[in-house]
N, C-alpha and C. Protein backbone atom coordinates (compact mmCIF):
# COMPACT_ATOMS: atom_id res chain seq x y z
N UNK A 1 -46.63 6.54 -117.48
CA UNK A 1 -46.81 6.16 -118.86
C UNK A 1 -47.09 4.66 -118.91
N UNK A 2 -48.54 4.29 -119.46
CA UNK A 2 -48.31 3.01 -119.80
C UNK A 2 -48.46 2.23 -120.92
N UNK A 3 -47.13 1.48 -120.98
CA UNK A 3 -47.14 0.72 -122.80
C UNK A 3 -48.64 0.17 -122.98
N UNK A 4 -49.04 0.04 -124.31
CA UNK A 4 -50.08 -0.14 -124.70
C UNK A 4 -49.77 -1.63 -125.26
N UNK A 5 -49.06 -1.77 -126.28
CA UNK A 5 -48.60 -2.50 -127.09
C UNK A 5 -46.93 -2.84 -126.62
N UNK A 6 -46.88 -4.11 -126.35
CA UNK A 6 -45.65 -4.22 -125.54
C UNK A 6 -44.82 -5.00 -126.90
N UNK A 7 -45.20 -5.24 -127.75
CA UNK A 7 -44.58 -5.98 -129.01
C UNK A 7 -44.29 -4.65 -129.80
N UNK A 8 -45.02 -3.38 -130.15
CA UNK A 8 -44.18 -2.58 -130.81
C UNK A 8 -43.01 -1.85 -129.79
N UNK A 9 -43.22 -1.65 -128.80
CA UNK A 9 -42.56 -0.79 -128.08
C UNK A 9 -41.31 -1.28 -127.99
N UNK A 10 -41.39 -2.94 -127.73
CA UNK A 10 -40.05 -3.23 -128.17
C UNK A 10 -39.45 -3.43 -129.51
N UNK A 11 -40.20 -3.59 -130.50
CA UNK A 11 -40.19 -3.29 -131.92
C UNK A 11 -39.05 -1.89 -132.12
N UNK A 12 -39.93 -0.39 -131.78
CA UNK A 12 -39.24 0.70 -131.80
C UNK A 12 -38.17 0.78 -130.62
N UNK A 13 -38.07 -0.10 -129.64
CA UNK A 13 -36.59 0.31 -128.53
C UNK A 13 -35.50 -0.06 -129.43
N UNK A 14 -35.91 -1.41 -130.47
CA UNK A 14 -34.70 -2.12 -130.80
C UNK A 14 -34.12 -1.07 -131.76
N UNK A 15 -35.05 -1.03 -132.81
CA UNK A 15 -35.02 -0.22 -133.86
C UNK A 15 -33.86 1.76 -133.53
N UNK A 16 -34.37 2.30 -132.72
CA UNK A 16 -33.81 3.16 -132.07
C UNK A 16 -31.97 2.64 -131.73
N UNK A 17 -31.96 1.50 -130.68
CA UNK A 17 -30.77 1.21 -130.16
C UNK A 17 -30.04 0.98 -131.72
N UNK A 18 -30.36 0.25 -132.74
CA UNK A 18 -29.42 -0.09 -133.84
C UNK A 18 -29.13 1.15 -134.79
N UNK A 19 -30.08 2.06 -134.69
CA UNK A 19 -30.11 3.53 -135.30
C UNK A 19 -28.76 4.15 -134.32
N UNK A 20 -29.13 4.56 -133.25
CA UNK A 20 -27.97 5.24 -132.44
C UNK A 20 -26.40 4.53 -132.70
N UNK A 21 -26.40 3.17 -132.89
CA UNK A 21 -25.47 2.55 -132.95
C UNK A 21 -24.48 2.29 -134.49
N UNK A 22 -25.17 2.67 -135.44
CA UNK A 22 -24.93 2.55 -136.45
C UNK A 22 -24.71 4.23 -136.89
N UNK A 23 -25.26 5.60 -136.43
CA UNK A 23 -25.07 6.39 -136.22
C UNK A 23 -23.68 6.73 -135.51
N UNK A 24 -23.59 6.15 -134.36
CA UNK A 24 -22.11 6.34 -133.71
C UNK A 24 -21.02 6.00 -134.61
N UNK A 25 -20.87 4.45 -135.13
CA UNK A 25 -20.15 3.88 -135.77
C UNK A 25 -20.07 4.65 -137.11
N UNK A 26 -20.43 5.30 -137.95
CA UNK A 26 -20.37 6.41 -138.68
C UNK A 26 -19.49 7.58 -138.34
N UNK A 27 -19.77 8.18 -137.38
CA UNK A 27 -19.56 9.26 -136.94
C UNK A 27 -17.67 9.09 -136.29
N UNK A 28 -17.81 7.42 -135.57
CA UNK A 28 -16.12 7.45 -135.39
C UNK A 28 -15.47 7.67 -136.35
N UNK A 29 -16.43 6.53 -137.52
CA UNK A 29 -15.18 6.11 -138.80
C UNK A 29 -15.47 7.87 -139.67
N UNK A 30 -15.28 8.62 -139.29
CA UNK A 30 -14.88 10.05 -139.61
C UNK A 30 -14.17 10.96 -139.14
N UNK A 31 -14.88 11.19 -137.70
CA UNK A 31 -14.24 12.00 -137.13
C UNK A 31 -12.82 11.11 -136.15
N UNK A 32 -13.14 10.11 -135.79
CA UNK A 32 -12.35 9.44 -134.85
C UNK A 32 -10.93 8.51 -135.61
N UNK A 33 -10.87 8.85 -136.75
CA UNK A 33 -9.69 7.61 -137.07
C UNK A 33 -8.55 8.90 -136.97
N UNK A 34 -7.37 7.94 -136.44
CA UNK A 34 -6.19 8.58 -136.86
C UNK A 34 -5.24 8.17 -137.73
N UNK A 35 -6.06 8.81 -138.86
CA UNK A 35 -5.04 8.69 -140.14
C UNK A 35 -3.96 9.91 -140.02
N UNK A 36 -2.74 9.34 -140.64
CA UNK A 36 -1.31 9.89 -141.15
C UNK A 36 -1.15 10.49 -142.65
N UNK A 37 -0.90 11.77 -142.62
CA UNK A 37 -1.25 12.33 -143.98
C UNK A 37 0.27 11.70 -144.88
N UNK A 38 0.74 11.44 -145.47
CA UNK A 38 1.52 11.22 -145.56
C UNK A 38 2.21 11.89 -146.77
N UNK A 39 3.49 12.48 -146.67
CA UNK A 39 3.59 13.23 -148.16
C UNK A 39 4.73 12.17 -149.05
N UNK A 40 4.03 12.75 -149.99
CA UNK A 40 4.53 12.23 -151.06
C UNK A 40 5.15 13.08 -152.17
N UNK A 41 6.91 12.40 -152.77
CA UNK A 41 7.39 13.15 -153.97
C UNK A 41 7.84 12.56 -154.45
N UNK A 42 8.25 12.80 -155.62
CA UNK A 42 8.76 12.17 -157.03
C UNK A 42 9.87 12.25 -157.39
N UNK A 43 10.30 10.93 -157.14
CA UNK A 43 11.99 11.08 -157.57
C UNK A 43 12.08 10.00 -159.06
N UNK A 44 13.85 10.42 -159.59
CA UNK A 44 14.07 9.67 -160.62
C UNK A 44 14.58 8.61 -160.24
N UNK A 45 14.38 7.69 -160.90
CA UNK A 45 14.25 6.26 -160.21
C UNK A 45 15.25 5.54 -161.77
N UNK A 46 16.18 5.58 -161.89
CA UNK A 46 17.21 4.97 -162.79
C UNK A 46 16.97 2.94 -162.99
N UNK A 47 16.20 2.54 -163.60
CA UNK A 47 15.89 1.24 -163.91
C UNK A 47 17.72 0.39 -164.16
N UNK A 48 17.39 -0.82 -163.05
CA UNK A 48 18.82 -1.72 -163.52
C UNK A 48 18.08 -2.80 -163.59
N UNK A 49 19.28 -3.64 -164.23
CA UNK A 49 18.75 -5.22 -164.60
C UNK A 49 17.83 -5.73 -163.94
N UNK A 50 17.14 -6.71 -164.32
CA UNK A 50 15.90 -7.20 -163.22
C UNK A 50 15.05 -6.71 -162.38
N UNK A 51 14.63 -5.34 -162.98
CA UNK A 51 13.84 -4.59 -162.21
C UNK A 51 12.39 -4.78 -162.55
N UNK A 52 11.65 -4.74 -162.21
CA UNK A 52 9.82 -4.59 -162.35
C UNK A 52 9.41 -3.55 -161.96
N UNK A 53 8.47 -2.99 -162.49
CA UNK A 53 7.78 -2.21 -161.95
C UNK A 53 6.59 -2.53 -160.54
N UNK A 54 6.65 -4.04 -160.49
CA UNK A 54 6.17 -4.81 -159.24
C UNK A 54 6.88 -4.62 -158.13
N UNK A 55 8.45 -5.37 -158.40
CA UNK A 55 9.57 -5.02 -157.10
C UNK A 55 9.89 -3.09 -156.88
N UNK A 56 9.32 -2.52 -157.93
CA UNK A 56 10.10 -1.00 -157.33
C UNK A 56 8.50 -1.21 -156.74
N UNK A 57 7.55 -0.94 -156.77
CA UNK A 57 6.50 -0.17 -156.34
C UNK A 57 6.49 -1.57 -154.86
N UNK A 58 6.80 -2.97 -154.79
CA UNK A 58 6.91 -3.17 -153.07
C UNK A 58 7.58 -2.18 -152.24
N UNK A 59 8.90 -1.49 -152.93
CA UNK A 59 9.60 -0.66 -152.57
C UNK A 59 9.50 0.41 -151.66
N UNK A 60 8.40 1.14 -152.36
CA UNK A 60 8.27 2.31 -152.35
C UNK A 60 6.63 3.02 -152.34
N UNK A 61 5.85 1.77 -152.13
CA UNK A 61 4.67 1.85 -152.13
C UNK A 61 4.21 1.72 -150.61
N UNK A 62 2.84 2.68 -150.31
CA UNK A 62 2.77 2.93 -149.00
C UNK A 62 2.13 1.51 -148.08
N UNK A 63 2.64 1.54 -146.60
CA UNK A 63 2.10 0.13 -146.24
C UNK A 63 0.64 -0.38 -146.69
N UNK A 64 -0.49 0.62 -146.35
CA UNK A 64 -1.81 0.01 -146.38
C UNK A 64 -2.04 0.47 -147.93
N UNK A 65 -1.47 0.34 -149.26
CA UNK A 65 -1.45 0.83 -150.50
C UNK A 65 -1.25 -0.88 -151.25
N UNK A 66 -3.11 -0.69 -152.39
CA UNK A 66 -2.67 -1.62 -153.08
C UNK A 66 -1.28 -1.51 -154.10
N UNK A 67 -0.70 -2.45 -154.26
CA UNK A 67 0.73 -2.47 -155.33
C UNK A 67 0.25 -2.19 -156.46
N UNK A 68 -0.94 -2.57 -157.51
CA UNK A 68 -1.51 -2.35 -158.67
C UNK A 68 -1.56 -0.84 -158.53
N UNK A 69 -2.67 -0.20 -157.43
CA UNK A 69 -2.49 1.36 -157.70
C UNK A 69 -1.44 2.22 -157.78
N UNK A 70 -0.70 1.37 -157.17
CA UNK A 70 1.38 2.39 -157.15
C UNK A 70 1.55 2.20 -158.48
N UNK A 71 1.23 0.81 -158.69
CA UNK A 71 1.88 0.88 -160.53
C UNK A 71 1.31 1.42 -161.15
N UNK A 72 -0.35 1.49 -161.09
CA UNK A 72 -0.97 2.21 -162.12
C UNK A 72 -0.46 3.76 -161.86
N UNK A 73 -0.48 4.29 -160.89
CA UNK A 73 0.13 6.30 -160.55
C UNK A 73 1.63 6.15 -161.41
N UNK A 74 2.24 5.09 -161.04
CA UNK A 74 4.11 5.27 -161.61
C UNK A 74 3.44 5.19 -163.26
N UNK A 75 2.99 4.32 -163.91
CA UNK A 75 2.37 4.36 -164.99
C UNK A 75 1.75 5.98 -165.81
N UNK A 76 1.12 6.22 -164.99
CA UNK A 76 0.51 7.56 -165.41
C UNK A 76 1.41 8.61 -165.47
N UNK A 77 2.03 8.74 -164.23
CA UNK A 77 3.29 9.88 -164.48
C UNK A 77 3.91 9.65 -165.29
N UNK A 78 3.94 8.22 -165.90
CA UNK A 78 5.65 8.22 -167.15
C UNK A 78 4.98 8.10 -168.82
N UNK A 79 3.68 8.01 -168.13
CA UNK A 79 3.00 8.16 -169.71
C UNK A 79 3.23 6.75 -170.27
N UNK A 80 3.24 5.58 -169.54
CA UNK A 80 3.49 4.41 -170.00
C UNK A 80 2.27 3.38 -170.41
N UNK A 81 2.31 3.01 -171.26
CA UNK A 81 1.27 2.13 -172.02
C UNK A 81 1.30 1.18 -171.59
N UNK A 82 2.24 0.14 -171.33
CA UNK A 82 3.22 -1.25 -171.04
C UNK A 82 4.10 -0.92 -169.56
N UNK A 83 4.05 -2.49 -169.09
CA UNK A 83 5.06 -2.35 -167.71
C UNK A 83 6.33 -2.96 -168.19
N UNK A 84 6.82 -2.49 -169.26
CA UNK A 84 7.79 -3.06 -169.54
C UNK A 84 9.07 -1.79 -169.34
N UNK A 85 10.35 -2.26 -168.59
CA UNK A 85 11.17 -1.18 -168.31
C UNK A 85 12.27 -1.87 -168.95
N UNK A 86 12.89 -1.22 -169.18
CA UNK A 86 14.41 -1.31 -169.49
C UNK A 86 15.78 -0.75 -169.22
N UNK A 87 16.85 -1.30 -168.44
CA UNK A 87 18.17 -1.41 -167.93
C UNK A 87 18.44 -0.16 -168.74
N UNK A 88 18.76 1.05 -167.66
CA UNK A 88 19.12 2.19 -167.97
C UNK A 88 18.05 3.09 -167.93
N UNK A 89 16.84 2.92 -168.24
CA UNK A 89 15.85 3.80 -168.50
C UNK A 89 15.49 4.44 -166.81
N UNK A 90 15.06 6.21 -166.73
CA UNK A 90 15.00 6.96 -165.84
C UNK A 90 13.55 6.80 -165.97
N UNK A 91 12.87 6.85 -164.59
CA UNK A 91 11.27 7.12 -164.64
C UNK A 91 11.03 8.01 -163.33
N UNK A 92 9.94 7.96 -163.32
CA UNK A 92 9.72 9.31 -162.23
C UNK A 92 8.86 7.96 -161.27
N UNK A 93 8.71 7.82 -159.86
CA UNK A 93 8.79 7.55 -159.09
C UNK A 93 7.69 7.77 -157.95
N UNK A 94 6.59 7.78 -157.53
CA UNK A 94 6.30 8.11 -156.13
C UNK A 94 7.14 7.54 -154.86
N UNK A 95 7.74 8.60 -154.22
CA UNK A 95 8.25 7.88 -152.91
C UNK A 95 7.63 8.80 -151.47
N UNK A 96 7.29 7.44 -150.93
CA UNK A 96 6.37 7.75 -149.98
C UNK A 96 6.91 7.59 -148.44
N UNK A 97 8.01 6.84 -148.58
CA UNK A 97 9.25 6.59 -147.56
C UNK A 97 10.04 7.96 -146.99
């Protein structure tokens, strides 16, 4: 076989090598990660003085988990409009621990 054009040929080798390579790198970040399913349930979570809904969800929120999305899910389950809690009040909880 002989190249004709030695500027495309390496044109299409490169082109090919970054295809296969960007193809692979796809294909790990799917099949190859080992993610941890992790379960999750809902407990009642009894609010005391000086609580946030910031400090419970560092708590109880998963390591690689933004803190805003824990609050926004604890939010949704309690039907809460406001992050405002109050000393005594029961809420429902994701715990992922």
């Amino acid at each position: 076989m002989k190249i004709v054009n030695k500027r495309k040929f390496i044109q299409a080798l490169l082109i090919s090598i970054l295809l296969i390579l960007i193809i692979s790198f796809c294909l790990f970040r799917v099949f190859g990660s080992n993610r941890e399913e992790v379960e999750a349930t809902q407990i009642k979570y009894t609010v005391c003085r000086g609580d946030t809904l910031w400090n419970i969800a560092q708590e109880y929120k998963q390591d690689n988990q933004d803190i805003r999305d824990y609050i926004y899910e604890v939010k949704k389950i309690n039907n809460m409009t406001d992050s405002c809690l109050y000393e005594g009040q029961v809420i429902n909880i994701i715990n992922y621990k």
